[in-house]
PDB file of N, CA and C in Angstrom:
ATOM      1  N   UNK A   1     -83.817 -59.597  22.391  1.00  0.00           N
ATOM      2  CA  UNK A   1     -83.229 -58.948  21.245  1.00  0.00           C
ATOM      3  C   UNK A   1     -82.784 -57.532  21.569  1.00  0.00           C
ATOM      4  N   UNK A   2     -83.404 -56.790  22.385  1.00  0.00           N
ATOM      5  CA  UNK A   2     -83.205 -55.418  22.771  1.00  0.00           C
ATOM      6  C   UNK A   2     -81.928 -55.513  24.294  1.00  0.00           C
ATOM      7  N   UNK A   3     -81.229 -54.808  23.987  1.00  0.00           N
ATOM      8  CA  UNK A   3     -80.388 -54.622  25.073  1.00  0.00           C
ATOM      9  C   UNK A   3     -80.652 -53.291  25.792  1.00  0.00           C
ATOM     10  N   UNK A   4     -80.609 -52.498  27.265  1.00  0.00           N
ATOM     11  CA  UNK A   4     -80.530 -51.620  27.585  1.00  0.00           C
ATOM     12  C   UNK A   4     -79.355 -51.204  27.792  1.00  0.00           C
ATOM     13  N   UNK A   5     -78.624 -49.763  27.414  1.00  0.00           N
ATOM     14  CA  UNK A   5     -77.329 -49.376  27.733  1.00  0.00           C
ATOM     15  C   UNK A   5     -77.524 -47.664  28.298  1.00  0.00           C
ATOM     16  N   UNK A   6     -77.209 -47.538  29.371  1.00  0.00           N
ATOM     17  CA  UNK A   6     -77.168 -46.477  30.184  1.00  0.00           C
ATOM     18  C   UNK A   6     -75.997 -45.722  29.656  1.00  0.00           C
ATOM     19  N   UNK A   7     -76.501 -44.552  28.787  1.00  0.00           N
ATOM     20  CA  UNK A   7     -76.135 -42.908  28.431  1.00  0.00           C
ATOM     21  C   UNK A   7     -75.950 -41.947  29.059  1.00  0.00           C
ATOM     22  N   UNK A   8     -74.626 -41.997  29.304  1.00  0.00           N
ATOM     23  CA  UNK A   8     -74.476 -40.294  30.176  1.00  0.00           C
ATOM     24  C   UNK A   8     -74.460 -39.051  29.784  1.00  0.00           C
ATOM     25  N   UNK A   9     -75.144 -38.361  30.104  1.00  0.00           N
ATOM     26  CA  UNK A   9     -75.037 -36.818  29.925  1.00  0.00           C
ATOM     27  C   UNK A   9     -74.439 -35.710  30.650  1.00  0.00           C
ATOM     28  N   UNK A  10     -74.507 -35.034  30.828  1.00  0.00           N
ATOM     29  CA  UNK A  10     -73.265 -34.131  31.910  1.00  0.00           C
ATOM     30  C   UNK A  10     -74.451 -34.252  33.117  1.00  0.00           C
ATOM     31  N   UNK A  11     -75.723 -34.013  32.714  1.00  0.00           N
ATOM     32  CA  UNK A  11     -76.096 -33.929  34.302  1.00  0.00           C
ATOM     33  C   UNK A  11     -77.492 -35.193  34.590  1.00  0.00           C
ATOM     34  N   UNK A  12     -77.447 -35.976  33.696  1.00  0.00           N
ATOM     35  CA  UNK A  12     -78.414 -37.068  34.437  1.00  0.00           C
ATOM     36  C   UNK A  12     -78.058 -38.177  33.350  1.00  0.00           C
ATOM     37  N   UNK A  13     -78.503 -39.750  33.778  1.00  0.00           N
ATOM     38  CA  UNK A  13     -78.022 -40.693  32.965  1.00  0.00           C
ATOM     39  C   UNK A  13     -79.426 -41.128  32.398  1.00  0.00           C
ATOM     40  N   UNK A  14     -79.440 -41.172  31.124  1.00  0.00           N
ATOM     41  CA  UNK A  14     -80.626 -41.608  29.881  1.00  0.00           C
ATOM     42  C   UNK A  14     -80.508 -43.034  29.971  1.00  0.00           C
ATOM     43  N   UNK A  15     -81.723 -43.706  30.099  1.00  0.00           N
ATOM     44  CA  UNK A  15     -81.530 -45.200  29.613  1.00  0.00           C
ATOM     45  C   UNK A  15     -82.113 -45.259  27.759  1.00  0.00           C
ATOM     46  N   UNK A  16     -81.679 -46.032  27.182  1.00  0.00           N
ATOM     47  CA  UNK A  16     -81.445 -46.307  25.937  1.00  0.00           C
ATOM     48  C   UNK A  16     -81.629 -47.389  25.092  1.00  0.00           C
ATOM     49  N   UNK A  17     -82.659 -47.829  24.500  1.00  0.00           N
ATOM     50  CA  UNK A  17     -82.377 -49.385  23.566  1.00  0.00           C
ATOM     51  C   UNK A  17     -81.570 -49.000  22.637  1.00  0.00           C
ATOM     52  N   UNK A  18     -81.239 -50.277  22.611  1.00  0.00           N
ATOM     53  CA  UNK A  18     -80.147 -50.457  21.354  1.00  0.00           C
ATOM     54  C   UNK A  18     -80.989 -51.888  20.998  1.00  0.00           C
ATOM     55  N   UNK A  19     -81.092 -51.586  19.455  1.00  0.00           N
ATOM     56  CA  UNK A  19     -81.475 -53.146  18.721  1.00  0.00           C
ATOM     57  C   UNK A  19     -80.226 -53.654  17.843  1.00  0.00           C
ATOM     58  N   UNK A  20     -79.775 -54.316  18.285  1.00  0.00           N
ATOM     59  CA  UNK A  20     -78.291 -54.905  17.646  1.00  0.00           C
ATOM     60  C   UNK A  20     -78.838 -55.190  15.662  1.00  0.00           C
ATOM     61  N   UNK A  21     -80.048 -55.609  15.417  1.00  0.00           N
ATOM     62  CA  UNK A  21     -80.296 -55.917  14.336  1.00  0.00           C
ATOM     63  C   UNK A  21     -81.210 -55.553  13.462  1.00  0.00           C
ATOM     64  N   UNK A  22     -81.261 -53.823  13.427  1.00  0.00           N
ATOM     65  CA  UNK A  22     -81.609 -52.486  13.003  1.00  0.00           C
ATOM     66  C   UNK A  22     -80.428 -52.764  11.953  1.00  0.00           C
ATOM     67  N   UNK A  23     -81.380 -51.905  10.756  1.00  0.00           N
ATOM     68  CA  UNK A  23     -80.047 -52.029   9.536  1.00  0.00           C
ATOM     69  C   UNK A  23     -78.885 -50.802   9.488  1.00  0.00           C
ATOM     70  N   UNK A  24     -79.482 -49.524  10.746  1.00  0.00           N
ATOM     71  CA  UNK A  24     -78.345 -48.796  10.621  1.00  0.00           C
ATOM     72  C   UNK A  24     -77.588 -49.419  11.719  1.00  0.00           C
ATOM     73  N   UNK A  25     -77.494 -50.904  11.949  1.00  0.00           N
ATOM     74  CA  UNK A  25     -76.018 -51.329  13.165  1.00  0.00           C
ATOM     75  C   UNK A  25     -76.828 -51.064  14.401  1.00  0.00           C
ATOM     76  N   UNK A  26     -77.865 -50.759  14.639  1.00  0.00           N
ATOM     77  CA  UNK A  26     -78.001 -50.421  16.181  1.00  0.00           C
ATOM     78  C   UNK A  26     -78.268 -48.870  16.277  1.00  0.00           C
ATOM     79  N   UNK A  27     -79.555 -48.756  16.408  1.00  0.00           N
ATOM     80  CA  UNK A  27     -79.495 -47.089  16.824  1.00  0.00           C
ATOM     81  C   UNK A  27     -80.500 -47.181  18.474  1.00  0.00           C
ATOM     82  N   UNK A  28     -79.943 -46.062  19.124  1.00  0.00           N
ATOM     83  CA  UNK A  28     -80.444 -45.512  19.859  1.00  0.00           C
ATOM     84  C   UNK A  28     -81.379 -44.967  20.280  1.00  0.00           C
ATOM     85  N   UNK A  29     -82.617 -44.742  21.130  1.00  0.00           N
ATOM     86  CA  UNK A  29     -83.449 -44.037  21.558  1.00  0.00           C
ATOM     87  C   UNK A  29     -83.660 -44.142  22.856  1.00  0.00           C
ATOM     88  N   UNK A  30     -83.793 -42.762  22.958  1.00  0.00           N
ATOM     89  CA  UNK A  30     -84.112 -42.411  24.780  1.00  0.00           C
ATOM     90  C   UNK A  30     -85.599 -43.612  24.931  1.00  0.00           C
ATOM     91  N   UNK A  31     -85.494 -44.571  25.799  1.00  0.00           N
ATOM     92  CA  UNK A  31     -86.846 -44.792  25.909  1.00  0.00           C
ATOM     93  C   UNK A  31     -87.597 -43.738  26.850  1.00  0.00           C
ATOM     94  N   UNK A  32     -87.432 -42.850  27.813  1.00  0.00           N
ATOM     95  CA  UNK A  32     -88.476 -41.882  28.343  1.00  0.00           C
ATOM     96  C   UNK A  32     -88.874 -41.056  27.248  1.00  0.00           C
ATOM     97  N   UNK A  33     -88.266 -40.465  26.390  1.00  0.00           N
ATOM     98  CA  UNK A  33     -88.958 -39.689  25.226  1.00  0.00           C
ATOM     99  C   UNK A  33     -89.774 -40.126  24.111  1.00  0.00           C
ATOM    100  N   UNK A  34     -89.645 -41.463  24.472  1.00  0.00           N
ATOM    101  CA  UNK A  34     -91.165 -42.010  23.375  1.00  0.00           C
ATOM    102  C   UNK A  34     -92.019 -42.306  24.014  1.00  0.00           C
ATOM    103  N   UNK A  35     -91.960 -42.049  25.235  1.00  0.00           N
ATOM    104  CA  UNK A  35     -93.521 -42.986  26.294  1.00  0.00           C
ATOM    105  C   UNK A  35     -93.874 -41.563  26.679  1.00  0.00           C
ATOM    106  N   UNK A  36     -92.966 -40.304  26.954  1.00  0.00           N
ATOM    107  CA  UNK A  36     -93.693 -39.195  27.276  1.00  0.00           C
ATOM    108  C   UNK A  36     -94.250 -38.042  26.036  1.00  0.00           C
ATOM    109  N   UNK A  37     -95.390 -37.271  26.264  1.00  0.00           N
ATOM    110  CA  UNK A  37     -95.776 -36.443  25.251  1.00  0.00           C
ATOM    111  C   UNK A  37     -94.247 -35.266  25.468  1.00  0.00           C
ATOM    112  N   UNK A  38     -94.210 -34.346  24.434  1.00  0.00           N
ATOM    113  CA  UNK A  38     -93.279 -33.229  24.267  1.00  0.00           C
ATOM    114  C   UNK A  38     -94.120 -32.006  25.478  1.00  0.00           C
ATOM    115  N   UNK A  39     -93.286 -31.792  25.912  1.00  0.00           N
ATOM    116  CA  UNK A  39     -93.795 -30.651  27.224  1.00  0.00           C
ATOM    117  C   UNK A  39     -93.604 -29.404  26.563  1.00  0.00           C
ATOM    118  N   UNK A  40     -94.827 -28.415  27.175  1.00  0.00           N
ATOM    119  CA  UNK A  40     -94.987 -27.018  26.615  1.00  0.00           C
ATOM    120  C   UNK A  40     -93.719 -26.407  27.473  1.00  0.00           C
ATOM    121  N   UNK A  41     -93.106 -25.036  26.520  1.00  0.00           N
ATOM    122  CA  UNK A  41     -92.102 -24.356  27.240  1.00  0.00           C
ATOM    123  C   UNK A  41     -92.508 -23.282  27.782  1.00  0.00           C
ATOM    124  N   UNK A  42     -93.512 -22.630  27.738  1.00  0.00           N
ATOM    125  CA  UNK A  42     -94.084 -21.843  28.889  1.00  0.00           C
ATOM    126  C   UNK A  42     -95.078 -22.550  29.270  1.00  0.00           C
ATOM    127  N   UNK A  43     -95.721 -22.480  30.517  1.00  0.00           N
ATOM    128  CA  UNK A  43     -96.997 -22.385  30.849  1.00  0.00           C
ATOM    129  C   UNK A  43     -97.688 -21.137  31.002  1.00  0.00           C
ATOM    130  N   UNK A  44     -99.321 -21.603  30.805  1.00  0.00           N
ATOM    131  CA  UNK A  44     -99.881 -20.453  30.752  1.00  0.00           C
ATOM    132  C   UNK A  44    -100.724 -19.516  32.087  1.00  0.00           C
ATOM    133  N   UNK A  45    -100.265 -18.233  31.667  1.00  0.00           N
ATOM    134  CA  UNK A  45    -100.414 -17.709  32.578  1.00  0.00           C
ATOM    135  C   UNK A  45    -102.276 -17.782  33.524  1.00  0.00           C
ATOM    136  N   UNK A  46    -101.977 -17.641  34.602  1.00  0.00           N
ATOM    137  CA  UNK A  46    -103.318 -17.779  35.428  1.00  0.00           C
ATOM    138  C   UNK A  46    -104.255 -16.710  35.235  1.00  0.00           C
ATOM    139  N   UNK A  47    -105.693 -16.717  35.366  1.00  0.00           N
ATOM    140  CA  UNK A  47    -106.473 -15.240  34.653  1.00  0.00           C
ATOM    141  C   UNK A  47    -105.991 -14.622  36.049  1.00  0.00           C
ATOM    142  N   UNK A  48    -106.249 -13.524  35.955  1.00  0.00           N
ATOM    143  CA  UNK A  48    -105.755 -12.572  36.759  1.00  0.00           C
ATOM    144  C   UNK A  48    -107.529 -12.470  38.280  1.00  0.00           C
ATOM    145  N   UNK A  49    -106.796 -12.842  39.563  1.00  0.00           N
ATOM    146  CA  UNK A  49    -107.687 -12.667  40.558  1.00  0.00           C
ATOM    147  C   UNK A  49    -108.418 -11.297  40.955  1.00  0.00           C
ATOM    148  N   UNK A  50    -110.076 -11.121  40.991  1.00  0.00           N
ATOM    149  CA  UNK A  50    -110.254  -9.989  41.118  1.00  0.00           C
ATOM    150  C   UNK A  50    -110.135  -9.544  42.127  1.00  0.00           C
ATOM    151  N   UNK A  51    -110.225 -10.475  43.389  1.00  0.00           N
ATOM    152  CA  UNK A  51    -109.741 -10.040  45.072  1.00  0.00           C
ATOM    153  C   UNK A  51    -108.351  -9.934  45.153  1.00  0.00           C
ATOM    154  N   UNK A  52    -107.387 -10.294  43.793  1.00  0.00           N
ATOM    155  CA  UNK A  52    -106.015  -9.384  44.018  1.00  0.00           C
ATOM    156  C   UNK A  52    -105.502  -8.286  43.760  1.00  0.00           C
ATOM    157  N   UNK A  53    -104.994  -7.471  44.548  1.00  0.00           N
ATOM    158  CA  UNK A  53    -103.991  -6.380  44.012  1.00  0.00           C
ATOM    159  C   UNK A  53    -102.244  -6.448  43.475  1.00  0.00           C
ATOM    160  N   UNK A  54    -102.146  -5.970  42.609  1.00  0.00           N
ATOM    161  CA  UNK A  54    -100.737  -6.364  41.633  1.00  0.00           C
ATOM    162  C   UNK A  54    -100.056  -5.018  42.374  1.00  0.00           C
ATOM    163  N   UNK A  55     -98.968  -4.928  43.346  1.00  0.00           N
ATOM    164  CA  UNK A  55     -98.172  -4.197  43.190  1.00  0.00           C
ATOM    165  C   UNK A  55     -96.643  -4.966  42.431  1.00  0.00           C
ATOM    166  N   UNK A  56     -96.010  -4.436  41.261  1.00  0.00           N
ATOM    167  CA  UNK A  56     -95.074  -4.884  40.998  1.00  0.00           C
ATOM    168  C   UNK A  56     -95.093  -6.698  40.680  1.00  0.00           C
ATOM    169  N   UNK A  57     -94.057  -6.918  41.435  1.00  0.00           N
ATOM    170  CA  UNK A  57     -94.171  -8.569  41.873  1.00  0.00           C
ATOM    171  C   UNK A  57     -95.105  -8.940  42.668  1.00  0.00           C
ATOM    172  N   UNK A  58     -95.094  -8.444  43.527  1.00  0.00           N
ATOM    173  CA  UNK A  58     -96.210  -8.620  44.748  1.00  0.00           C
ATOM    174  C   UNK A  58     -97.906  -8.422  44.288  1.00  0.00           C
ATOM    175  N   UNK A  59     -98.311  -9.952  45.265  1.00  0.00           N
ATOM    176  CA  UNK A  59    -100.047  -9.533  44.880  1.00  0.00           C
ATOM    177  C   UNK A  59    -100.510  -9.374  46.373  1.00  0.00           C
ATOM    178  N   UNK A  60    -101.267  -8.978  46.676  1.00  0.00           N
ATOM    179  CA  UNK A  60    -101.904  -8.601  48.045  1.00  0.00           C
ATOM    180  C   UNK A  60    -103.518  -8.861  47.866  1.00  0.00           C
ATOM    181  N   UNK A  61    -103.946  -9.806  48.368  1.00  0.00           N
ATOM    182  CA  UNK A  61    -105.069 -10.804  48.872  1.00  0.00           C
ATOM    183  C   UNK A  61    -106.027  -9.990  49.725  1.00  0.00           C
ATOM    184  N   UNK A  62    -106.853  -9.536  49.056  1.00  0.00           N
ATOM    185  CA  UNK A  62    -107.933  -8.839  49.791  1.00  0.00           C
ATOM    186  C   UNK A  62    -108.744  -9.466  50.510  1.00  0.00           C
ATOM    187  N   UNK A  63    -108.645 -10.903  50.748  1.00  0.00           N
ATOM    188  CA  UNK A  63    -109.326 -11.893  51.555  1.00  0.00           C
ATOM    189  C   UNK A  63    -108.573 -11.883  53.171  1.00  0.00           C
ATOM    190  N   UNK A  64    -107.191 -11.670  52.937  1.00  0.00           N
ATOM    191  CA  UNK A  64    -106.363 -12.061  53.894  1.00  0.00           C
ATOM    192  C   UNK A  64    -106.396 -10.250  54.494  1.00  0.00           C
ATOM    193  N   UNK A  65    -106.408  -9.304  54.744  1.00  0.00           N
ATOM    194  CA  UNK A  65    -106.409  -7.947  55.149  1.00  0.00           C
ATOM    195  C   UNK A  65    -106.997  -8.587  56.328  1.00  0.00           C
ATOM    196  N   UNK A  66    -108.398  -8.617  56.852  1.00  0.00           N
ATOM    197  CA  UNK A  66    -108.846  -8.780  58.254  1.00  0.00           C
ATOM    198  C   UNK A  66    -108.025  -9.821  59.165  1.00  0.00           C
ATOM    199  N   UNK A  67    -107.269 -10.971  58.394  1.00  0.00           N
ATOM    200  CA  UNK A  67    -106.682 -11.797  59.102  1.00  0.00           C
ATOM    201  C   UNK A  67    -105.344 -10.747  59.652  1.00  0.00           C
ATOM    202  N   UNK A  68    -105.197 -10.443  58.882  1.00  0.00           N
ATOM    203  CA  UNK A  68    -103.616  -9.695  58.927  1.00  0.00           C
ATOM    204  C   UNK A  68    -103.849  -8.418  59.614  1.00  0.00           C
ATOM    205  N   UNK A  69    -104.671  -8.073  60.204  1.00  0.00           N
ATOM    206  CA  UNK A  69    -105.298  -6.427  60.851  1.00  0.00           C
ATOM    207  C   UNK A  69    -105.398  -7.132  62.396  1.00  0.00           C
ATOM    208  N   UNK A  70    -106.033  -8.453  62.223  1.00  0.00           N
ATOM    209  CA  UNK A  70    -106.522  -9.094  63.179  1.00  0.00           C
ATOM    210  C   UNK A  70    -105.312  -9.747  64.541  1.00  0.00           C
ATOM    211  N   UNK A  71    -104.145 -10.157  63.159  1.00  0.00           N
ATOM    212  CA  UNK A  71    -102.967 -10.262  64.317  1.00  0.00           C
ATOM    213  C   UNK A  71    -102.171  -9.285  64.182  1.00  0.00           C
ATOM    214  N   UNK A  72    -102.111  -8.434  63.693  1.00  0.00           N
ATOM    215  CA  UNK A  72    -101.605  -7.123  63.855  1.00  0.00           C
ATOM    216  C   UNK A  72    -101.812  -6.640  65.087  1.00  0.00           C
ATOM    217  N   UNK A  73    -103.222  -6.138  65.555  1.00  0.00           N
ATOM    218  CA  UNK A  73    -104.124  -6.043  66.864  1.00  0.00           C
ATOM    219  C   UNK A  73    -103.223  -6.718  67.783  1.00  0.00           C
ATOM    220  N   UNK A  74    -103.539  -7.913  67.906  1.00  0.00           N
ATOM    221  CA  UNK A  74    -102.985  -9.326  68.730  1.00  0.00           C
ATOM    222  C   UNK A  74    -101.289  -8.454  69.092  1.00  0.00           C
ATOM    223  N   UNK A  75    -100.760  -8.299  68.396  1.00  0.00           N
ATOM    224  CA  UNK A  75     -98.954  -7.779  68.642  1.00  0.00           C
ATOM    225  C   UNK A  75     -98.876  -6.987  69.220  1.00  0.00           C
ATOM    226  N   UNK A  76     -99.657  -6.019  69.038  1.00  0.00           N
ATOM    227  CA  UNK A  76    -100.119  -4.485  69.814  1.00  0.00           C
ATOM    228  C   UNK A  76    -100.313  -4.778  71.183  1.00  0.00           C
ATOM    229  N   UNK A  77    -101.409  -5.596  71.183  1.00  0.00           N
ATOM    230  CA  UNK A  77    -101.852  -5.815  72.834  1.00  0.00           C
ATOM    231  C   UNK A  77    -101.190  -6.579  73.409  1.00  0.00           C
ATOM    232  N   UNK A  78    -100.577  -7.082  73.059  1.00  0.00           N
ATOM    233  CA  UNK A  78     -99.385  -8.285  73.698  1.00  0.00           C
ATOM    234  C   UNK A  78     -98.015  -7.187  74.184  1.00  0.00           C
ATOM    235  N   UNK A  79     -97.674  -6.265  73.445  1.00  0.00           N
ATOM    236  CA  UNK A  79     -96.861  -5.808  73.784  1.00  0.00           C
ATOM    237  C   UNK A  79     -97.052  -4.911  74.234  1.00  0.00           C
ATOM    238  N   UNK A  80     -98.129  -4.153  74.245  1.00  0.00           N
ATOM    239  CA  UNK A  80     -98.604  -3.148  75.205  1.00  0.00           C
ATOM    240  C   UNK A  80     -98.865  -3.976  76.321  1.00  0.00           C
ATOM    241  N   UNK A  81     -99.282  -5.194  77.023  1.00  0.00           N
ATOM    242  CA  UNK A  81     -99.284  -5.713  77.995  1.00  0.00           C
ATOM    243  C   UNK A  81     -97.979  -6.003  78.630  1.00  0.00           C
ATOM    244  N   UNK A  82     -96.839  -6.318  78.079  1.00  0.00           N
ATOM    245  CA  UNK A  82     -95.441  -6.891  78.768  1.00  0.00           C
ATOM    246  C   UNK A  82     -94.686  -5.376  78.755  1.00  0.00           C
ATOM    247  N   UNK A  83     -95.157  -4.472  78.342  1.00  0.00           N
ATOM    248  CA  UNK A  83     -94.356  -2.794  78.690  1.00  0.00           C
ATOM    249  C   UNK A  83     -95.138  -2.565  79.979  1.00  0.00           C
ATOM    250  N   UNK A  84     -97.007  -2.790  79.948  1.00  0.00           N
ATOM    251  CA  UNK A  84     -97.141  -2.055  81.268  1.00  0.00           C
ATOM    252  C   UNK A  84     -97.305  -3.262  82.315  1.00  0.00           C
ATOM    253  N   UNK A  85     -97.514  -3.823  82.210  1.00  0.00           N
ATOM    254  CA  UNK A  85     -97.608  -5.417  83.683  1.00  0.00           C
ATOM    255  C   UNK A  85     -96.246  -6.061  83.786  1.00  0.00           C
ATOM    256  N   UNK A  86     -95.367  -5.992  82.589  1.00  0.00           N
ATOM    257  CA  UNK A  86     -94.138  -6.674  83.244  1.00  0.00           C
ATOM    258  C   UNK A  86     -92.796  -5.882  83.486  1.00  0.00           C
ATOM    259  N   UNK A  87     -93.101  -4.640  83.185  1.00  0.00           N
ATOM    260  CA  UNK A  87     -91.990  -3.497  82.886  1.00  0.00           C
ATOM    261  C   UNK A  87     -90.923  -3.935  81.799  1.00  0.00           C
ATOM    262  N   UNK A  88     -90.949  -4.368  80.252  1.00  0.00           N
ATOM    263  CA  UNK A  88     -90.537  -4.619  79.787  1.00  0.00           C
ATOM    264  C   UNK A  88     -89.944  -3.414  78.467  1.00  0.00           C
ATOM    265  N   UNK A  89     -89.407  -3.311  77.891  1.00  0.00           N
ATOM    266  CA  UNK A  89     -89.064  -1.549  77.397  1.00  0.00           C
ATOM    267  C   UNK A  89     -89.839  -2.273  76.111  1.00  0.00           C
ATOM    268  N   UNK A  90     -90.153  -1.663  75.509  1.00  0.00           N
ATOM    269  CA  UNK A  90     -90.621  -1.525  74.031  1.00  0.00           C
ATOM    270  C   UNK A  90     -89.689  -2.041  72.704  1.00  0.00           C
ATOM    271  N   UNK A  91     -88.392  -1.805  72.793  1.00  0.00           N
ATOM    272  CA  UNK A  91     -87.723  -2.752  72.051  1.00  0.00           C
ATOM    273  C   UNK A  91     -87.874  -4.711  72.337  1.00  0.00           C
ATOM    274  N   UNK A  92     -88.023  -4.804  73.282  1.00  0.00           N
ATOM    275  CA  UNK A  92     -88.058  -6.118  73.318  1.00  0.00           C
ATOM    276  C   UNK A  92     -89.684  -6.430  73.868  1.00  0.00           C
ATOM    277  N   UNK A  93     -90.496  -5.963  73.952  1.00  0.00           N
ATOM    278  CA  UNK A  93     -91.908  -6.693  73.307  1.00  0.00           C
ATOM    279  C   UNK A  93     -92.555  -6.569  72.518  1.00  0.00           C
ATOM    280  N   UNK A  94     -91.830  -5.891  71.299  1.00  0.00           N
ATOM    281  CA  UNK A  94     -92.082  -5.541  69.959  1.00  0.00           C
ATOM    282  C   UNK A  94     -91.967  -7.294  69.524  1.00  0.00           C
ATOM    283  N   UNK A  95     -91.208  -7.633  69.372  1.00  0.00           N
ATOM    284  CA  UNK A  95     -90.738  -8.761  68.744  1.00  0.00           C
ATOM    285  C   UNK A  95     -91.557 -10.245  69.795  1.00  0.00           C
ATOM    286  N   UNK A  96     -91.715 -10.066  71.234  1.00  0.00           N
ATOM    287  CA  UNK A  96     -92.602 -10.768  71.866  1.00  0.00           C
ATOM    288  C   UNK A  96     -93.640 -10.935  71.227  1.00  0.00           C
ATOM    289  N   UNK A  97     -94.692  -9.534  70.960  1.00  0.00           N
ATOM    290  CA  UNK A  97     -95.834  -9.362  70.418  1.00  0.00           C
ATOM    291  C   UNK A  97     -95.520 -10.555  69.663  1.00  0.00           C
ATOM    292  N   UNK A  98     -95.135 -10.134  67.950  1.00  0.00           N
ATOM    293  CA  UNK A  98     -94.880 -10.267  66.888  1.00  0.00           C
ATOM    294  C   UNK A  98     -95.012 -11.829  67.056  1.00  0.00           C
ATOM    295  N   UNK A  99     -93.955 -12.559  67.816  1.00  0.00           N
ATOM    296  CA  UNK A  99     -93.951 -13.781  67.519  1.00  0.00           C
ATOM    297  C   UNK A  99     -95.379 -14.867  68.426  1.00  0.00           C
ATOM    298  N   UNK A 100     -95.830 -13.992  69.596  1.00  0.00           N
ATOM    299  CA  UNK A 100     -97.165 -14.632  69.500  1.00  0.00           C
ATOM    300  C   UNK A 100     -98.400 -14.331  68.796  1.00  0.00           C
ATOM    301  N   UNK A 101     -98.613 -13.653  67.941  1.00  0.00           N
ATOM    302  CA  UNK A 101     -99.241 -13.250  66.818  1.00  0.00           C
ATOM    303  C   UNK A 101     -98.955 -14.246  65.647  1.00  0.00           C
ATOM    304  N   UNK A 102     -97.436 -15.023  65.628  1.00  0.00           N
ATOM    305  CA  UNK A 102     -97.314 -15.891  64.287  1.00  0.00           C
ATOM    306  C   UNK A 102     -97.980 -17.284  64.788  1.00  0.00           C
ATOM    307  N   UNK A 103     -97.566 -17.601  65.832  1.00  0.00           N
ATOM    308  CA  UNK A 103     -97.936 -18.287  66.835  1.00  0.00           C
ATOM    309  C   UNK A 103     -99.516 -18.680  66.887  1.00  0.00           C
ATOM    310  N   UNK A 104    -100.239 -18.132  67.209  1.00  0.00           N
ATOM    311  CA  UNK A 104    -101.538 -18.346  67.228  1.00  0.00           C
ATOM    312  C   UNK A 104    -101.963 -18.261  65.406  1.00  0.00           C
ATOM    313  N   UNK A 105    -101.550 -18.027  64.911  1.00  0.00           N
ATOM    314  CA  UNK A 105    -101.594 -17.663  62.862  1.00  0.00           C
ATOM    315  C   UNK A 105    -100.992 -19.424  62.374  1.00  0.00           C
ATOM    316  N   UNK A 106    -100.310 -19.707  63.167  1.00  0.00           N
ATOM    317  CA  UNK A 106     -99.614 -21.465  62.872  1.00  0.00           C
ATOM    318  C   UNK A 106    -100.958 -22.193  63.357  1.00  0.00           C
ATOM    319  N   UNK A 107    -101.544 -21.773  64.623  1.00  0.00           N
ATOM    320  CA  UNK A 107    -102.558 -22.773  65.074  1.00  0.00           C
ATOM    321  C   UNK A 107    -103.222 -22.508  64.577  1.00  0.00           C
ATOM    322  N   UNK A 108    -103.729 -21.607  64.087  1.00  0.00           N
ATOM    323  CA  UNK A 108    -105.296 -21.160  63.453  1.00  0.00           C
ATOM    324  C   UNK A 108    -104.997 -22.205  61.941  1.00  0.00           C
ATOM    325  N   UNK A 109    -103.809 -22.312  61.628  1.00  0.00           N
ATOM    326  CA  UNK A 109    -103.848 -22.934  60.174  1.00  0.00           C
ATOM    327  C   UNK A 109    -104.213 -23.845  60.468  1.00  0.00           C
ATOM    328  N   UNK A 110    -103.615 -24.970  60.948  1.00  0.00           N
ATOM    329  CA  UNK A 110    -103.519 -26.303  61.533  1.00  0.00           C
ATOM    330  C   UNK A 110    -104.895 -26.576  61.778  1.00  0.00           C
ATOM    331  N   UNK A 111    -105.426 -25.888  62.214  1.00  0.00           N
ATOM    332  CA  UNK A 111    -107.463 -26.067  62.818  1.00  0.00           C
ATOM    333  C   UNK A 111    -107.354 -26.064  61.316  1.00  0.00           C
ATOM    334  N   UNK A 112    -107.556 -25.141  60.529  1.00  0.00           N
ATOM    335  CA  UNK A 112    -108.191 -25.116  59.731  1.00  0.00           C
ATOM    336  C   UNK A 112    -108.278 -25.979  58.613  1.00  0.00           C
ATOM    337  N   UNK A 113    -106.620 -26.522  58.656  1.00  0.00           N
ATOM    338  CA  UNK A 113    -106.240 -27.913  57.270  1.00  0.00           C
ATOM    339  C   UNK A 113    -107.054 -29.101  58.485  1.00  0.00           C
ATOM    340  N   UNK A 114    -107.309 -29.270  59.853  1.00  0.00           N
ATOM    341  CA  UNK A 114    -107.921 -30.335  60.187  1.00  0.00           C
ATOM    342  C   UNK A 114    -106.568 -31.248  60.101  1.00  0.00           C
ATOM    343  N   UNK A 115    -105.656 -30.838  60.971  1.00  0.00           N
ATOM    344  CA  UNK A 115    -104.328 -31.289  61.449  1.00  0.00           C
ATOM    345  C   UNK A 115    -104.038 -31.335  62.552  1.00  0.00           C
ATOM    346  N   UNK A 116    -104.985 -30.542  63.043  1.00  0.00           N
ATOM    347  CA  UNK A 116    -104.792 -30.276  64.740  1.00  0.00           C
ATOM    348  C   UNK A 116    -105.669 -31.278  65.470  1.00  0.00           C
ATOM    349  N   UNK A 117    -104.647 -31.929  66.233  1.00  0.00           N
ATOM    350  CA  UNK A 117    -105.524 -33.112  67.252  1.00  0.00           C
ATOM    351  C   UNK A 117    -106.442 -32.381  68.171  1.00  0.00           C
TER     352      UNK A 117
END
């Protein structure tokens, strides 16, 4: 008795019953909007973390400081090593450092989600 007829909208297509023998002729309804509840238009905000700091937009994780001091360190000595053992100038083991510092920060994750073979 129910037919389905696919409704276009400008940006996604609604599927639709139609009951041919409804006394207004056939009316319409989205079937996803009667099987789903009505969704809230904000969500609510998260309580505020006490190990965070709010600058602006930005929050800064007082958990994460020693990690982040820690490969900080790591960049330093890396590139203080390829200026004096490899004669390398300081513009370019700035960025050496830097990227084995992210480097070992990728593996340390990986151990830690228990991803790493």
């Amino acid at each position: 008795r129910f037919a389905a007829i696919g409704v276009r909208s400008p940006r996604r297509v609604h599927l639709a019953m139609f009951n041919p023998s409804s006394p207004s002729g056939g009316s319409r309804q989205r079937a996803a909007g009667a099987m789903n509840p009505p969704r809230k238009s904000k969500l609510e905000p998260a309580p505020p973390d006490p190990r965070a700091l709010k600058f602006g937009k930005y929050r800064v994780h007082l958990d994460r400081i020693p990690e982040f001091m820690m490969l900080l360190a790591l960049s330093a000595i890396v590139a203080f090593v390829c200026v004096e053992q490899f004669g390398m100038s300081r513009q370019a083991a700035l960025p050496m450092g830097l990227f084995v510092a992210l480097q070992v920060q990728k593996v340390g994750n990986k151990v830690m989600r228990g991803s790493f073979a």
